[in-house]
C-alpha atoms as a PDB file:
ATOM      1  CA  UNK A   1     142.151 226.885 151.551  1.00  0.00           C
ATOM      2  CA  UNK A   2     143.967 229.364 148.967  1.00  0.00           C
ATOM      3  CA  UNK A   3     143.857 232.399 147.571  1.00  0.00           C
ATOM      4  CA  UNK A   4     144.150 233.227 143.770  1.00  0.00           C
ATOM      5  CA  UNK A   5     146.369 236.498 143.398  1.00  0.00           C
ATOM      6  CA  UNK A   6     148.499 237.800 140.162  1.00  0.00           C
ATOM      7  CA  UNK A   7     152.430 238.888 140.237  1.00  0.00           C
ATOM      8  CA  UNK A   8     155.018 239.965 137.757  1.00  0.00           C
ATOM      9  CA  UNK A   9     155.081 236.227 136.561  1.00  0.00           C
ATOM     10  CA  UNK A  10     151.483 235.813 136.564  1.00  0.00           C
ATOM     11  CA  UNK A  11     148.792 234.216 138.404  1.00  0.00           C
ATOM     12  CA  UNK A  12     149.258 232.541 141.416  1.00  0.00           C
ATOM     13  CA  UNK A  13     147.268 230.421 144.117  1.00  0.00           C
ATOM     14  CA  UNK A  14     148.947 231.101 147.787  1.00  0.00           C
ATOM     15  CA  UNK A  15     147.928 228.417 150.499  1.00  0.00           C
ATOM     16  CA  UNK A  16     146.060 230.733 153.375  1.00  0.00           C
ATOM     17  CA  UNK A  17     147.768 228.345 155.923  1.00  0.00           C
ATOM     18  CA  UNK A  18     151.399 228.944 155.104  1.00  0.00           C
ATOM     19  CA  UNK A  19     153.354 230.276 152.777  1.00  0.00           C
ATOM     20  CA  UNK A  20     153.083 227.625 150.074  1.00  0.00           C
ATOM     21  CA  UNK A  21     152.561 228.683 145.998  1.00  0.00           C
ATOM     22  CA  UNK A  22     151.708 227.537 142.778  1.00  0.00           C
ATOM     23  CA  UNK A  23     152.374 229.255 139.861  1.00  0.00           C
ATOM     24  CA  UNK A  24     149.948 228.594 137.248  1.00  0.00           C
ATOM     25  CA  UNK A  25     152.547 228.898 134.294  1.00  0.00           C
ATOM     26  CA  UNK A  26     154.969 226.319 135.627  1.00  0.00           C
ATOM     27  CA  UNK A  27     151.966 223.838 134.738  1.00  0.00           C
ATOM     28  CA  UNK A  28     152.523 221.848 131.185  1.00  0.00           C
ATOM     29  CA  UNK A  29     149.171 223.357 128.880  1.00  0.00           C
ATOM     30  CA  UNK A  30     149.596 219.661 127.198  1.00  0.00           C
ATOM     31  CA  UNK A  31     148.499 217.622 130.490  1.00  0.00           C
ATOM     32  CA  UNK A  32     145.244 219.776 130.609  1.00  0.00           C
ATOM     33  CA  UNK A  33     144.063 223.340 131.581  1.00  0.00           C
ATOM     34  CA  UNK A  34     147.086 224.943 133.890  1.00  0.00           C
ATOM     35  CA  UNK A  35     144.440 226.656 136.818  1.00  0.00           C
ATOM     36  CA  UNK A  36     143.149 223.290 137.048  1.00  0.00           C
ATOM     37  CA  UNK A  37     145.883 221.209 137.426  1.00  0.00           C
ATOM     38  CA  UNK A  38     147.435 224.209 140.136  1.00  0.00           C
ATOM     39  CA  UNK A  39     143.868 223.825 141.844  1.00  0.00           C
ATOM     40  CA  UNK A  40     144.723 220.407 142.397  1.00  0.00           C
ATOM     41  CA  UNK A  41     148.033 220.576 143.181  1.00  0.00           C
ATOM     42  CA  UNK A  42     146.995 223.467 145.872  1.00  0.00           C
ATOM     43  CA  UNK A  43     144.133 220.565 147.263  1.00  0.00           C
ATOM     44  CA  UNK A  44     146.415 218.221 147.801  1.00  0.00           C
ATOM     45  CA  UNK A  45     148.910 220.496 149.701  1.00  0.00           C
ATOM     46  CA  UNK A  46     145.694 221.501 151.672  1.00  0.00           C
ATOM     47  CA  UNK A  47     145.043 217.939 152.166  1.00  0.00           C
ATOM     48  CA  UNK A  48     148.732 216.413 152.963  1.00  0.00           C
ATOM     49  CA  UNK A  49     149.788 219.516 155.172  1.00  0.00           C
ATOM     50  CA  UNK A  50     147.049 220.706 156.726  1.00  0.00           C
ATOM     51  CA  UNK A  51     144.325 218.231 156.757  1.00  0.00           C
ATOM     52  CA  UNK A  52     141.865 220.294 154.766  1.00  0.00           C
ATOM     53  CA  UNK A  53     139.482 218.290 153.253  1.00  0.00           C
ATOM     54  CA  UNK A  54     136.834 218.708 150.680  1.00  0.00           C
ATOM     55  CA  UNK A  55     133.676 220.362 150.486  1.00  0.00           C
ATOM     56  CA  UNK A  56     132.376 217.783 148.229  1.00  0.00           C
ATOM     57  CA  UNK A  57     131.059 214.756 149.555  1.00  0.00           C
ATOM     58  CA  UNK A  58     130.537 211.341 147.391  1.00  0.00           C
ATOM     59  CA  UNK A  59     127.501 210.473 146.371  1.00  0.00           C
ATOM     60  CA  UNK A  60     126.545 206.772 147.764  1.00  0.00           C
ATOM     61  CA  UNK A  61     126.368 204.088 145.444  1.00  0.00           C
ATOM     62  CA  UNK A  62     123.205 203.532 146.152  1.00  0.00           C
ATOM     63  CA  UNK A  63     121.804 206.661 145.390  1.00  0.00           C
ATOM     64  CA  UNK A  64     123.535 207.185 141.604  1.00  0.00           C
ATOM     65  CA  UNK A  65     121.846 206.629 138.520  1.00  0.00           C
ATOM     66  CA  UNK A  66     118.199 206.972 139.433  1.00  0.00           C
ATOM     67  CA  UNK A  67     117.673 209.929 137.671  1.00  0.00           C
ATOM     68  CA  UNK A  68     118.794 212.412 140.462  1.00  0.00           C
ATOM     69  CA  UNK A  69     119.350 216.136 138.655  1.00  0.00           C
ATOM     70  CA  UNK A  70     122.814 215.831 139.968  1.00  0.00           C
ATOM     71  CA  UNK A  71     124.994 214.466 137.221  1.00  0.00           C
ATOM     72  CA  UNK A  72     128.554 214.798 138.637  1.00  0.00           C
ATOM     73  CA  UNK A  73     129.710 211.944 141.125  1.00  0.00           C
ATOM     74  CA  UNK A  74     129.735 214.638 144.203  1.00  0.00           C
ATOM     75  CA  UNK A  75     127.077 216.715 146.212  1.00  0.00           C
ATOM     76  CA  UNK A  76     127.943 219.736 148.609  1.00  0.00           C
ATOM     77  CA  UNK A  77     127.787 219.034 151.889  1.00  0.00           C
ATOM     78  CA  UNK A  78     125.928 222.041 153.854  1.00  0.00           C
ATOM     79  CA  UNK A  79     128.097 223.789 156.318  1.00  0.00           C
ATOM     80  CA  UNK A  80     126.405 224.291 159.982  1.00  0.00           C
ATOM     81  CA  UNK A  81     126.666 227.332 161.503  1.00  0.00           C
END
């Protein structure tokens, strides 16, 4: 999806499908931590340009809150090979 790299202005996330870049100091510190937010933004480039989607799959509805050791709302989805 993207690669994190550093440059004269700092670090940097470059999309490994074109030539697309986020700079994580153009990010506002006051909205939340600056990688994140540049992680996101880089997703949803992914996402909108090049149809990448997410590792993460939802957890049903069904299956939350009974307990399960995962506590976040998403489980990894196994990659064949």
């Amino acid at each position: 999806m993207y690669k994190i790299s550093k440059d004269t202005d700092g670090i940097i996330l470059l999309c490994h499908d074109c030539s697309h870049v986020e700079r994580i100091n153009s990010f506002n510190e006051s909205l939340g931590s600056p990688r994140t937010q540049a992680a996101r933004a880089m997703q949803n480039h992914s996402r909108e340009k090049h149809g990448a989607g997410s590792l993460l799959k939802p957890i049903p509805k069904n299956l939350r809150g009974r307990g399960a050791a995962v506590t976040s709302g998403t489980v990894a989805i196994p990659r064949q090979r």
